[in-house]
PDB file of N, CA and C in Angstrom:
ATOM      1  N   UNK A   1       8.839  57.186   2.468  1.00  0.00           N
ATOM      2  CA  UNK A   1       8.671  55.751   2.417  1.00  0.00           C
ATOM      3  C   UNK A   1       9.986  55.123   1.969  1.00  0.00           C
ATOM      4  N   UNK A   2      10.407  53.760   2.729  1.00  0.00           N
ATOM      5  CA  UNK A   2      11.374  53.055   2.192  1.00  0.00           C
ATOM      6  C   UNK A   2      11.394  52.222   2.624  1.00  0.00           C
ATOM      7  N   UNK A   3      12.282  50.903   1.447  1.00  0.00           N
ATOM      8  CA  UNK A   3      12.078  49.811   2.109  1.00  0.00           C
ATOM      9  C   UNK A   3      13.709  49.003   1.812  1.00  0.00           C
ATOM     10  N   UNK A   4      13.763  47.743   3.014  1.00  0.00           N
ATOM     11  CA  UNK A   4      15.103  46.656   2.758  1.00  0.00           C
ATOM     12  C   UNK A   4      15.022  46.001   2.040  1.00  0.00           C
ATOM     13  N   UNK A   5      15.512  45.615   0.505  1.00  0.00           N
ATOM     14  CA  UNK A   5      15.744  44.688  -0.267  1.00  0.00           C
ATOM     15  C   UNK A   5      16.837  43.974  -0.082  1.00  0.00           C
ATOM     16  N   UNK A   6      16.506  42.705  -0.489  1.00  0.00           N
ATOM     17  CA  UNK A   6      18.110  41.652  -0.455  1.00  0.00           C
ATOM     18  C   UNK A   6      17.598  41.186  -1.998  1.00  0.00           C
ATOM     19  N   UNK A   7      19.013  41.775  -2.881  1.00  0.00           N
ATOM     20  CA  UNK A   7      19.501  41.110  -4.219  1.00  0.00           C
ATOM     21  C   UNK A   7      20.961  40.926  -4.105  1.00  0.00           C
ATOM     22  N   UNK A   8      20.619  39.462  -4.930  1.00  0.00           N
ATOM     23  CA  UNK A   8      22.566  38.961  -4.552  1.00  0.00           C
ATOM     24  C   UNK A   8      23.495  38.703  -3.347  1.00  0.00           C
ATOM     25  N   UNK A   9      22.631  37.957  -2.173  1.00  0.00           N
ATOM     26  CA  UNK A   9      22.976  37.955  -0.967  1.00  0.00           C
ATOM     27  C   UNK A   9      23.644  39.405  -0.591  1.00  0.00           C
ATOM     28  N   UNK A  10      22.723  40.457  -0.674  1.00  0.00           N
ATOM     29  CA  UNK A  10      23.295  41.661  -0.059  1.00  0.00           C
ATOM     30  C   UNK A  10      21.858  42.596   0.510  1.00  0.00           C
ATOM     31  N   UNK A  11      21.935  43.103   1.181  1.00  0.00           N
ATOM     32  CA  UNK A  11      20.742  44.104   1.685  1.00  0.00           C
ATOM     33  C   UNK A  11      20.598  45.419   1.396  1.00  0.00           C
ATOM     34  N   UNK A  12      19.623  46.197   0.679  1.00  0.00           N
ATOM     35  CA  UNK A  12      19.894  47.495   0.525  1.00  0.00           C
ATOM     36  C   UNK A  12      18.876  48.279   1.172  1.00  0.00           C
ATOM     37  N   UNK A  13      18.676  49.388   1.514  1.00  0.00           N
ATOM     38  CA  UNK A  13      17.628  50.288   1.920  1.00  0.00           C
ATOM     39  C   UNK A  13      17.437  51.483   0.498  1.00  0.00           C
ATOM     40  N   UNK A  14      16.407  51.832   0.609  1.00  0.00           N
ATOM     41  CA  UNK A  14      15.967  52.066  -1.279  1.00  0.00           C
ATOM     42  C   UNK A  14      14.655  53.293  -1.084  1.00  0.00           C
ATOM     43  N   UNK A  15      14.643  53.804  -1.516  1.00  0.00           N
ATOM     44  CA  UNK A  15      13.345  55.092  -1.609  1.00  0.00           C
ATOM     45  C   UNK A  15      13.127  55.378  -3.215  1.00  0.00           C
ATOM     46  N   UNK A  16      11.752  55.694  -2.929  1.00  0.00           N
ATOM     47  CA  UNK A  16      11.387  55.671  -4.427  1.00  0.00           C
ATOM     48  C   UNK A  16      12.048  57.090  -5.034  1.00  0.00           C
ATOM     49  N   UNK A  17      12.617  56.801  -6.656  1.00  0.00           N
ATOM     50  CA  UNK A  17      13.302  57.509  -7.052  1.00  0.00           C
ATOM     51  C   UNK A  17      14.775  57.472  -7.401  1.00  0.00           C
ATOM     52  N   UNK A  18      15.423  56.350  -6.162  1.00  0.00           N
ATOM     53  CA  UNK A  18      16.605  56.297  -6.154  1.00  0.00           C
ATOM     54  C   UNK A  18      17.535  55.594  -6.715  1.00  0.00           C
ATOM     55  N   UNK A  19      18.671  55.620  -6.780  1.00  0.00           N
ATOM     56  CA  UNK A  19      19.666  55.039  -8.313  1.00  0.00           C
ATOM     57  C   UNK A  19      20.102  54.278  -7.083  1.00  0.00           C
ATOM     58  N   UNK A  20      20.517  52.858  -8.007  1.00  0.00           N
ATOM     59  CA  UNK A  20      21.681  52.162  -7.188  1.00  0.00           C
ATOM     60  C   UNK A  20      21.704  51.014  -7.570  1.00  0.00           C
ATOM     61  N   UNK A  21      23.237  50.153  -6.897  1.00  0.00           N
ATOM     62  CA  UNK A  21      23.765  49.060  -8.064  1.00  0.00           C
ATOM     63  C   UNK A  21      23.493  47.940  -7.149  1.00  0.00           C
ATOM     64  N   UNK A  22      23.239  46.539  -8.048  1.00  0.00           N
ATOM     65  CA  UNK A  22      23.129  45.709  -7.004  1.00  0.00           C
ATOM     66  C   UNK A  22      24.003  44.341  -7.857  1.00  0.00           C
ATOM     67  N   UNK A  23      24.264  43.474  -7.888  1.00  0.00           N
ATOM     68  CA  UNK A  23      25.017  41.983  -8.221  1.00  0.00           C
ATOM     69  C   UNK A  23      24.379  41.571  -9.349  1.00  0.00           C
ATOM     70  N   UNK A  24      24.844  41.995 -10.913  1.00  0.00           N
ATOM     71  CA  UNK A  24      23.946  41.616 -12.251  1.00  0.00           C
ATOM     72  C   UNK A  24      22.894  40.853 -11.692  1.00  0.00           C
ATOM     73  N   UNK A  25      21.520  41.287 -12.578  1.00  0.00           N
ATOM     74  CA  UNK A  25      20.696  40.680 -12.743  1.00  0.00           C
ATOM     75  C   UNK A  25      20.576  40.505 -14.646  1.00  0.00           C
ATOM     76  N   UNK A  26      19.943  39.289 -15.197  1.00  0.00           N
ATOM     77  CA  UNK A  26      19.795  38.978 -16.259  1.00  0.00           C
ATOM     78  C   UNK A  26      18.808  40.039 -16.695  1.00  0.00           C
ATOM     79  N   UNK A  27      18.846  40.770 -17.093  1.00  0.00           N
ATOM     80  CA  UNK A  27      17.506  41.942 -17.675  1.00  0.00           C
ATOM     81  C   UNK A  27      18.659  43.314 -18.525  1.00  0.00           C
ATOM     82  N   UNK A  28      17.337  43.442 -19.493  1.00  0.00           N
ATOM     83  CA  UNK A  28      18.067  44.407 -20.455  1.00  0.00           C
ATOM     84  C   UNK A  28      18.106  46.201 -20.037  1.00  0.00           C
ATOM     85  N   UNK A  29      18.343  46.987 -20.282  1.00  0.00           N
ATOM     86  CA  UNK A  29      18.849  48.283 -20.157  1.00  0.00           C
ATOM     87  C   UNK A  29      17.132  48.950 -20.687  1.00  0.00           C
ATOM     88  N   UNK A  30      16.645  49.571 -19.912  1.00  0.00           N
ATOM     89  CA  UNK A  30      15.057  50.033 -19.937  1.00  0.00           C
ATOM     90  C   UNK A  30      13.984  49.025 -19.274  1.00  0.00           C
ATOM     91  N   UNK A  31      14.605  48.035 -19.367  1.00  0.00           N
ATOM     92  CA  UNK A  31      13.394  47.102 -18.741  1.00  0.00           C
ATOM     93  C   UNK A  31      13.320  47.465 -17.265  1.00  0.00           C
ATOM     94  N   UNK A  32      12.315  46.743 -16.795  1.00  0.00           N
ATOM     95  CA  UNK A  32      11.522  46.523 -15.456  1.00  0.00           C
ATOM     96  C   UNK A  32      11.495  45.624 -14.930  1.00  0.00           C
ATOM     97  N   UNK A  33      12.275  45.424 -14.027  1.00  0.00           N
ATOM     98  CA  UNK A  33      12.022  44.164 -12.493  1.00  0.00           C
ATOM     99  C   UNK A  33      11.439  44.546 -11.644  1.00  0.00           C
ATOM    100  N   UNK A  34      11.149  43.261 -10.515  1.00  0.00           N
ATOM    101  CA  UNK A  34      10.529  43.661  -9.625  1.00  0.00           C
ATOM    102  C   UNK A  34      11.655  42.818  -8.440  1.00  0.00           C
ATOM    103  N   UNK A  35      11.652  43.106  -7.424  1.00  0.00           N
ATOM    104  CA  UNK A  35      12.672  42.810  -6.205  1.00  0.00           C
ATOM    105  C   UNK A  35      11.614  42.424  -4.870  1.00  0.00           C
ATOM    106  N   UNK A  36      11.301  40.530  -4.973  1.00  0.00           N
ATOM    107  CA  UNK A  36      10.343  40.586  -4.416  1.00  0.00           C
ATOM    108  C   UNK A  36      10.718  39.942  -2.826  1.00  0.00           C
ATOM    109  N   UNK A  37      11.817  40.240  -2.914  1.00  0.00           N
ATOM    110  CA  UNK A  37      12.706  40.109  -1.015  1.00  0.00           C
ATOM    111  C   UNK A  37      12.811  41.122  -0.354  1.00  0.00           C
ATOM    112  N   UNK A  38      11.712  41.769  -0.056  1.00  0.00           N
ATOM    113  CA  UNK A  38      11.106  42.768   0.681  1.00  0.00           C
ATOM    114  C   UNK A  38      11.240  42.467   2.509  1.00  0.00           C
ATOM    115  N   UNK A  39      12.542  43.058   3.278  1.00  0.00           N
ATOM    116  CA  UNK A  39      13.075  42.465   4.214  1.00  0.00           C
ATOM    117  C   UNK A  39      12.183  43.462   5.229  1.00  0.00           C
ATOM    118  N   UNK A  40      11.906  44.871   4.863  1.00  0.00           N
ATOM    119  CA  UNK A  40      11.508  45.767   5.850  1.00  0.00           C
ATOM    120  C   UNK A  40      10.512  46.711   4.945  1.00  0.00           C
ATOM    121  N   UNK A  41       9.542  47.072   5.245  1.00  0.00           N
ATOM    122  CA  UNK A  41       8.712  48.604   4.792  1.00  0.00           C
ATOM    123  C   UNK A  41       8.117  49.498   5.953  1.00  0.00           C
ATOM    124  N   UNK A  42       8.690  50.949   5.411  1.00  0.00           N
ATOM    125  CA  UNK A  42       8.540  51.785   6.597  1.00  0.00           C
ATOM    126  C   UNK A  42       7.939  52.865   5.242  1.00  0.00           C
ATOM    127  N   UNK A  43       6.392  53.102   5.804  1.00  0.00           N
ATOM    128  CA  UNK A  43       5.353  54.029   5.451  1.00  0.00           C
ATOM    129  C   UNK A  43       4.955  54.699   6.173  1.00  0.00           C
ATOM    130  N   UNK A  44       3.849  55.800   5.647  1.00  0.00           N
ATOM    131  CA  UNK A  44       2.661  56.544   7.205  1.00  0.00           C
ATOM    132  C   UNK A  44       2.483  55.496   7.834  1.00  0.00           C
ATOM    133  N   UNK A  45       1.570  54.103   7.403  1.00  0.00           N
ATOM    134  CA  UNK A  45       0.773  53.702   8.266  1.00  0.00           C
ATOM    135  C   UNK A  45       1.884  52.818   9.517  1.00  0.00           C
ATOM    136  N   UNK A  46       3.342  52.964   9.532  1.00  0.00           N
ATOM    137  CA  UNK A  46       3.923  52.527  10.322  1.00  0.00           C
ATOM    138  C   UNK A  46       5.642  51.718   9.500  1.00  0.00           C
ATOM    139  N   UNK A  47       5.811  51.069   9.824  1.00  0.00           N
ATOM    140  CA  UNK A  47       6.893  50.126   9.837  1.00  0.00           C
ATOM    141  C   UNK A  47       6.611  48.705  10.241  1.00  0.00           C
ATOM    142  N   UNK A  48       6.954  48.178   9.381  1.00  0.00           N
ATOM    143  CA  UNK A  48       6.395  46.893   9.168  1.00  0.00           C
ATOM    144  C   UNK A  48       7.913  45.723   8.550  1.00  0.00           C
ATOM    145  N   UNK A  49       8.047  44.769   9.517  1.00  0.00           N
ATOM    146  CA  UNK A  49       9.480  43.866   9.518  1.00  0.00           C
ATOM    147  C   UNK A  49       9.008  42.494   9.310  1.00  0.00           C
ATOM    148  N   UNK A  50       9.508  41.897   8.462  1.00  0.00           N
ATOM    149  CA  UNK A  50       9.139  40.644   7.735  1.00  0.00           C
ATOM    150  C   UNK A  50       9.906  39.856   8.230  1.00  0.00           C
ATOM    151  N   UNK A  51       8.920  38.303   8.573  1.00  0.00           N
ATOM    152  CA  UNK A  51       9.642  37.213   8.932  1.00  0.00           C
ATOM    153  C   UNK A  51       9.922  36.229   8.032  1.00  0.00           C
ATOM    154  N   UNK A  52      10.665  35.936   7.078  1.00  0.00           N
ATOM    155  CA  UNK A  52      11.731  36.700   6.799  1.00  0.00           C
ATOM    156  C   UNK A  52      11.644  37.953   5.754  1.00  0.00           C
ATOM    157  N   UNK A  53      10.333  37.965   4.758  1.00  0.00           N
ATOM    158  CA  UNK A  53       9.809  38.762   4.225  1.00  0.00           C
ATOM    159  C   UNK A  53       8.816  39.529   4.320  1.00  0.00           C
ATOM    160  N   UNK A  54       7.456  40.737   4.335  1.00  0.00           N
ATOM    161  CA  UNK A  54       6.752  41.040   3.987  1.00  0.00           C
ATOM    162  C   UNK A  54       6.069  40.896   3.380  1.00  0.00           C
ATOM    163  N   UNK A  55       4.662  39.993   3.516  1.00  0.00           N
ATOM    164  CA  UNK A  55       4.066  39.382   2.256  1.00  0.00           C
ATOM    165  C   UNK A  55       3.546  40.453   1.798  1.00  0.00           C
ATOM    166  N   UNK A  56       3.403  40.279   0.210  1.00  0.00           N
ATOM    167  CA  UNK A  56       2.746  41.452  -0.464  1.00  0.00           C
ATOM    168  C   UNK A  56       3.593  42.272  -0.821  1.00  0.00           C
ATOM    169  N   UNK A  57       4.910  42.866  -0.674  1.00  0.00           N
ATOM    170  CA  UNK A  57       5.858  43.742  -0.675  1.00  0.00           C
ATOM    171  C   UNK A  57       6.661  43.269  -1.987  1.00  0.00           C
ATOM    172  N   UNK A  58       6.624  44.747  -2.693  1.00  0.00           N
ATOM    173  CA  UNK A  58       7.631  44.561  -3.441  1.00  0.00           C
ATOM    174  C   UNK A  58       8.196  45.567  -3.962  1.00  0.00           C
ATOM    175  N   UNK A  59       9.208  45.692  -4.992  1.00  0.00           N
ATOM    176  CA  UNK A  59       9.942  46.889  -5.437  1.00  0.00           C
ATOM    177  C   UNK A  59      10.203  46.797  -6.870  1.00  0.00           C
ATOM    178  N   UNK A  60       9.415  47.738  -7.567  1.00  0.00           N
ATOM    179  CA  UNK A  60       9.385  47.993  -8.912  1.00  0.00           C
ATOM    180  C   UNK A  60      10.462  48.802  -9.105  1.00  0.00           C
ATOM    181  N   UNK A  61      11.702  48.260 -10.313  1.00  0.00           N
ATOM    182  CA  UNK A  61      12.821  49.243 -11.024  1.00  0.00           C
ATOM    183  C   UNK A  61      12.739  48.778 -11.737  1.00  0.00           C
ATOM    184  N   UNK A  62      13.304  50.003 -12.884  1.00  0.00           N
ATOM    185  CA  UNK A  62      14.080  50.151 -13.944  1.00  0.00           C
ATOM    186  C   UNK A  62      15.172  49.569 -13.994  1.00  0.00           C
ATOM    187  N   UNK A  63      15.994  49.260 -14.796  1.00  0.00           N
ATOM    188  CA  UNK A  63      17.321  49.004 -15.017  1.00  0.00           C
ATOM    189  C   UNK A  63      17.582  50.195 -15.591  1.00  0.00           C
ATOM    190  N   UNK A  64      19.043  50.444 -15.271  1.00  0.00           N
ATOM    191  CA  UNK A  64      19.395  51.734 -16.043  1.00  0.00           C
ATOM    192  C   UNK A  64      20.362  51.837 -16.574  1.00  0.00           C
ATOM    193  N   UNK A  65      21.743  50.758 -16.105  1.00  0.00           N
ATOM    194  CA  UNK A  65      22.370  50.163 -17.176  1.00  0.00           C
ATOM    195  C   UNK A  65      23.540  49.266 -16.391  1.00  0.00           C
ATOM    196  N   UNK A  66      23.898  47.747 -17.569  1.00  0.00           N
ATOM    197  CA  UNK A  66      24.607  46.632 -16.975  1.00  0.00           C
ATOM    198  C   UNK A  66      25.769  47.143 -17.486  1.00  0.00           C
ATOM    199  N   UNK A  67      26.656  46.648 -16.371  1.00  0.00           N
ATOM    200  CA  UNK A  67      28.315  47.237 -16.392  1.00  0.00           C
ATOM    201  C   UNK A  67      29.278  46.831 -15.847  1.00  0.00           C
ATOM    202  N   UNK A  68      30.302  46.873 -15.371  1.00  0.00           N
ATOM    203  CA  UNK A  68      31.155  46.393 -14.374  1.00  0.00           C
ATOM    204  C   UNK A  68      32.182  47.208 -13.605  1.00  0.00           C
ATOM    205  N   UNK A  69      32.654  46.764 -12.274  1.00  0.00           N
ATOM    206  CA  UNK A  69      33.182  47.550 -12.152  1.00  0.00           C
ATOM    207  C   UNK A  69      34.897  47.551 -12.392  1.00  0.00           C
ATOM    208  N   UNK A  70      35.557  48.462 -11.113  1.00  0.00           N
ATOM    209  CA  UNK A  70      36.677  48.966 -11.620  1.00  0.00           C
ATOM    210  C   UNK A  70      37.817  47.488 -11.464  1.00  0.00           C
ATOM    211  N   UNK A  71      38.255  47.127 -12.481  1.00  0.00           N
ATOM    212  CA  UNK A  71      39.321  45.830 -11.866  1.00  0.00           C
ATOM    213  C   UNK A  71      40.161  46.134 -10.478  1.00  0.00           C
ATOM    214  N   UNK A  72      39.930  45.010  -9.990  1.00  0.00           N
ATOM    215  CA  UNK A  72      40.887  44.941  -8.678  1.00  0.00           C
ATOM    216  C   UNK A  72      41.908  43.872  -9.098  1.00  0.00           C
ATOM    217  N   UNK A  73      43.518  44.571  -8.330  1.00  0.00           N
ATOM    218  CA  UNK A  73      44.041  43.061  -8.467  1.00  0.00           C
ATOM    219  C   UNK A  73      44.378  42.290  -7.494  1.00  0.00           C
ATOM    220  N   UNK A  74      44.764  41.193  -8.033  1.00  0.00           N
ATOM    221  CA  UNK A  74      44.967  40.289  -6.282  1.00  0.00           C
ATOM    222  C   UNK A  74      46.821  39.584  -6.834  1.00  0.00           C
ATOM    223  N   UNK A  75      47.135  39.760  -5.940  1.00  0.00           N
ATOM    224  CA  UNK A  75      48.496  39.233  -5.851  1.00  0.00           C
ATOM    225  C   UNK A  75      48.995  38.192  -4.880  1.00  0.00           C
ATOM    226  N   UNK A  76      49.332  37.472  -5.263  1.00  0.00           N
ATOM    227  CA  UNK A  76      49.771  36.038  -4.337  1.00  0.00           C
ATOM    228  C   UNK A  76      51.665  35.890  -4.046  1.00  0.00           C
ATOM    229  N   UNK A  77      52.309  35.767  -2.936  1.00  0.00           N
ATOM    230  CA  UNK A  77      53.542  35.707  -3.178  1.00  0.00           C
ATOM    231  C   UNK A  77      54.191  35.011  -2.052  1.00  0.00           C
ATOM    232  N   UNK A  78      54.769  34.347  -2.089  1.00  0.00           N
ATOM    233  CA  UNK A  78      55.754  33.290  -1.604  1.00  0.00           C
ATOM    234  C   UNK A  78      57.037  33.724  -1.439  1.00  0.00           C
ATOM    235  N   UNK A  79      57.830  33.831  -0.851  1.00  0.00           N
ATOM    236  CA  UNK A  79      59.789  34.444  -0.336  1.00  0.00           C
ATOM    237  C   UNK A  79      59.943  32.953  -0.466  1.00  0.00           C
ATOM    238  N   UNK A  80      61.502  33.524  -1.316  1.00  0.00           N
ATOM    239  CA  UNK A  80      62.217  32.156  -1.385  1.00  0.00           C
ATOM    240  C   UNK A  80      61.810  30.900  -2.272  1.00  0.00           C
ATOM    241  N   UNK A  81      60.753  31.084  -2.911  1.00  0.00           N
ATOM    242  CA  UNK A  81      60.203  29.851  -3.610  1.00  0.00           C
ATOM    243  C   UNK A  81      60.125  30.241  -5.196  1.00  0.00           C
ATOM    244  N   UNK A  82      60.097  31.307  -5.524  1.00  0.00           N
ATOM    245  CA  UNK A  82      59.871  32.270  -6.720  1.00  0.00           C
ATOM    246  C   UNK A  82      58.345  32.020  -6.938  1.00  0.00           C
ATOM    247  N   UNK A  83      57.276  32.007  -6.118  1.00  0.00           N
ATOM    248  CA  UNK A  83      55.728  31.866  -6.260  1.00  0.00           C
ATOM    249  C   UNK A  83      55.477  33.100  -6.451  1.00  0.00           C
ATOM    250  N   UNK A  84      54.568  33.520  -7.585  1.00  0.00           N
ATOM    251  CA  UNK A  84      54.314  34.909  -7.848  1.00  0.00           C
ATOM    252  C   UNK A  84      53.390  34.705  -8.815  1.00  0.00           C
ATOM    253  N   UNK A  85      52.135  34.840  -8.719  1.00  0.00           N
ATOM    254  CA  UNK A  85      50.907  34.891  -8.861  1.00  0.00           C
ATOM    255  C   UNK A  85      50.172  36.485  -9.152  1.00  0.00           C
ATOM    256  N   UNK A  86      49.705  36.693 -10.374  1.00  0.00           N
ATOM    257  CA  UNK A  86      48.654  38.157 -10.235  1.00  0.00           C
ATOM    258  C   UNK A  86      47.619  37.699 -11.026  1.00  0.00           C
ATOM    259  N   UNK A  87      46.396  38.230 -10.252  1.00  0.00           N
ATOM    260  CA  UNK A  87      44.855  38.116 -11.237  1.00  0.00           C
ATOM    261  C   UNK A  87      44.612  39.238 -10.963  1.00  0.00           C
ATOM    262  N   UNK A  88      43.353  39.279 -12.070  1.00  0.00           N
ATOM    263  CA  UNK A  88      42.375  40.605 -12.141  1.00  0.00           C
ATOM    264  C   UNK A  88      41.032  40.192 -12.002  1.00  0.00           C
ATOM    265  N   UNK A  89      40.328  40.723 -11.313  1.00  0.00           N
ATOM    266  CA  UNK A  89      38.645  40.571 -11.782  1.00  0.00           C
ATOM    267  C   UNK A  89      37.828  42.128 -11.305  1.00  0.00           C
ATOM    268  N   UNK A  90      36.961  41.753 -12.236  1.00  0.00           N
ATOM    269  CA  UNK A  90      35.855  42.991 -12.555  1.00  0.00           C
ATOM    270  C   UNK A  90      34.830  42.189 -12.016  1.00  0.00           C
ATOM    271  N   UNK A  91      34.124  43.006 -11.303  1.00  0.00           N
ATOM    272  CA  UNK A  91      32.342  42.398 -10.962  1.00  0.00           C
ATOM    273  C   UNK A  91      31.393  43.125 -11.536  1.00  0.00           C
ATOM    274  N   UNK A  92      30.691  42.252 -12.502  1.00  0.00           N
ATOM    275  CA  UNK A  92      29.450  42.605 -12.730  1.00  0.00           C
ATOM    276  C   UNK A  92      28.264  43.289 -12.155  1.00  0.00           C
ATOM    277  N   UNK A  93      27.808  44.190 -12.475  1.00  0.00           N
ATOM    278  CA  UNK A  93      26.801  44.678 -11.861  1.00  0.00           C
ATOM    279  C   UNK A  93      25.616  45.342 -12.426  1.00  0.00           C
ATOM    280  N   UNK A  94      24.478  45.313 -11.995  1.00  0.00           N
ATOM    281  CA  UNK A  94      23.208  46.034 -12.708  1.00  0.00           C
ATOM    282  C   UNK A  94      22.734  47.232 -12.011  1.00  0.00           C
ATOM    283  N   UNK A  95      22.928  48.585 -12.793  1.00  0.00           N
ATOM    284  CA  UNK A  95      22.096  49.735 -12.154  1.00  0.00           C
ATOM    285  C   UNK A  95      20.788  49.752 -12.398  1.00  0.00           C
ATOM    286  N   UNK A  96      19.909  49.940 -11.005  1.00  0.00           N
ATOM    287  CA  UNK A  96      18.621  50.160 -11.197  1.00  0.00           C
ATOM    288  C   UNK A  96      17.936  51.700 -10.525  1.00  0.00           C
ATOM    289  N   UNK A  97      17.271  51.686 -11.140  1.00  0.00           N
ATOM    290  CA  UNK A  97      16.350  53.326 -10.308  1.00  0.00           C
ATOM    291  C   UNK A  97      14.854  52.790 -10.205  1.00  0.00           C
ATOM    292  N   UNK A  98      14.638  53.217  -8.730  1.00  0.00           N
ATOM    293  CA  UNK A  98      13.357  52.388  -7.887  1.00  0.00           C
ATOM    294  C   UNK A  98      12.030  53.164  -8.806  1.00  0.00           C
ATOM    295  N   UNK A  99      11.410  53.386  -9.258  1.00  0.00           N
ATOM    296  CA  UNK A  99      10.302  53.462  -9.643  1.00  0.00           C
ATOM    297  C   UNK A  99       8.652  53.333  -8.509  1.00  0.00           C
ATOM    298  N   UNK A 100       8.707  52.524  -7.894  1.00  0.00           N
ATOM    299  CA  UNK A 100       7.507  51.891  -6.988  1.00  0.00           C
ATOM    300  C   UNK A 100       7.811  51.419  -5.663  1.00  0.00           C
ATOM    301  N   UNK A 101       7.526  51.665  -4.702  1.00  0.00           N
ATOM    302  CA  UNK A 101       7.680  50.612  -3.190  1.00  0.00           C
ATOM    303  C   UNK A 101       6.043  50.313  -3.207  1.00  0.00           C
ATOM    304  N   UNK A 102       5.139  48.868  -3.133  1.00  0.00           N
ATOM    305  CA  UNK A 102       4.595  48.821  -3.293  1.00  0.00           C
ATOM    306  C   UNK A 102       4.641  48.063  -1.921  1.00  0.00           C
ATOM    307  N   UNK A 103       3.977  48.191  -0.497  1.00  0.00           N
ATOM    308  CA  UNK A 103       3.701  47.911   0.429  1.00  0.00           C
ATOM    309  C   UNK A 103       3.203  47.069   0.956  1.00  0.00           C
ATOM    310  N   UNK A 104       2.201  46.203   0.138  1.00  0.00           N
ATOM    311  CA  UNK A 104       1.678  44.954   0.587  1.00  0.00           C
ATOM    312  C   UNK A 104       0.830  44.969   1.314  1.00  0.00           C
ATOM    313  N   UNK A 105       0.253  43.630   2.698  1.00  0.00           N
ATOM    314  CA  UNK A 105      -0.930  43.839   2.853  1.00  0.00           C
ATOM    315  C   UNK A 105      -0.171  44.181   4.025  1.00  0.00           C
TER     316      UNK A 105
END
């Protein structure tokens, strides 16, 4: 069984059991969300594609821990002008492990 979630304008495909990071969510380290943008569910009784969601569908996780990732940098530069620009940013992110695909009607 598995199903398409969208958290954080992004889409994931997910099976119960499985670790993976998605765009911070506000929730603490042990707690439980639920991910109720259920884009696709594929079970025995078939495969089933939501316009735009699956009613009834949802996805029970864990959080497993908030973090960020590796800094990237960005560099800006101009010839001849002495423009020289550097940033850094880290993106936030929340690990979760799926616990439930709960299928709906």
């Amino acid at each position: 069984m598995y199903a398409v979630v969208r958290s954080g304008g992004k889409q994931y495909t997910v099976r119960e059991g499985q670790k993976f990071a998605v765009e911070r969510l506000e929730a603490e380290p042990g707690s439980q969300v639920t991910l109720d943008e259920v884009l696709l569910v594929q079970d025995d009784a078939g495969t089933r594609v939501g316009t735009p969601r699956v009613p009834g569908a949802r996805v029970e996780a864990e959080v497993i821990e908030q973090g960020r990732e590796a800094k990237v940098l960005i560099y800006k530069y101009k010839s001849k002008v002495r423009y020289r620009r550097r940033r850094g940013h880290r993106q936030p992110y929340t690990y979760l492990q799926v616990q439930r695909i709960v299928a709906g009607g």
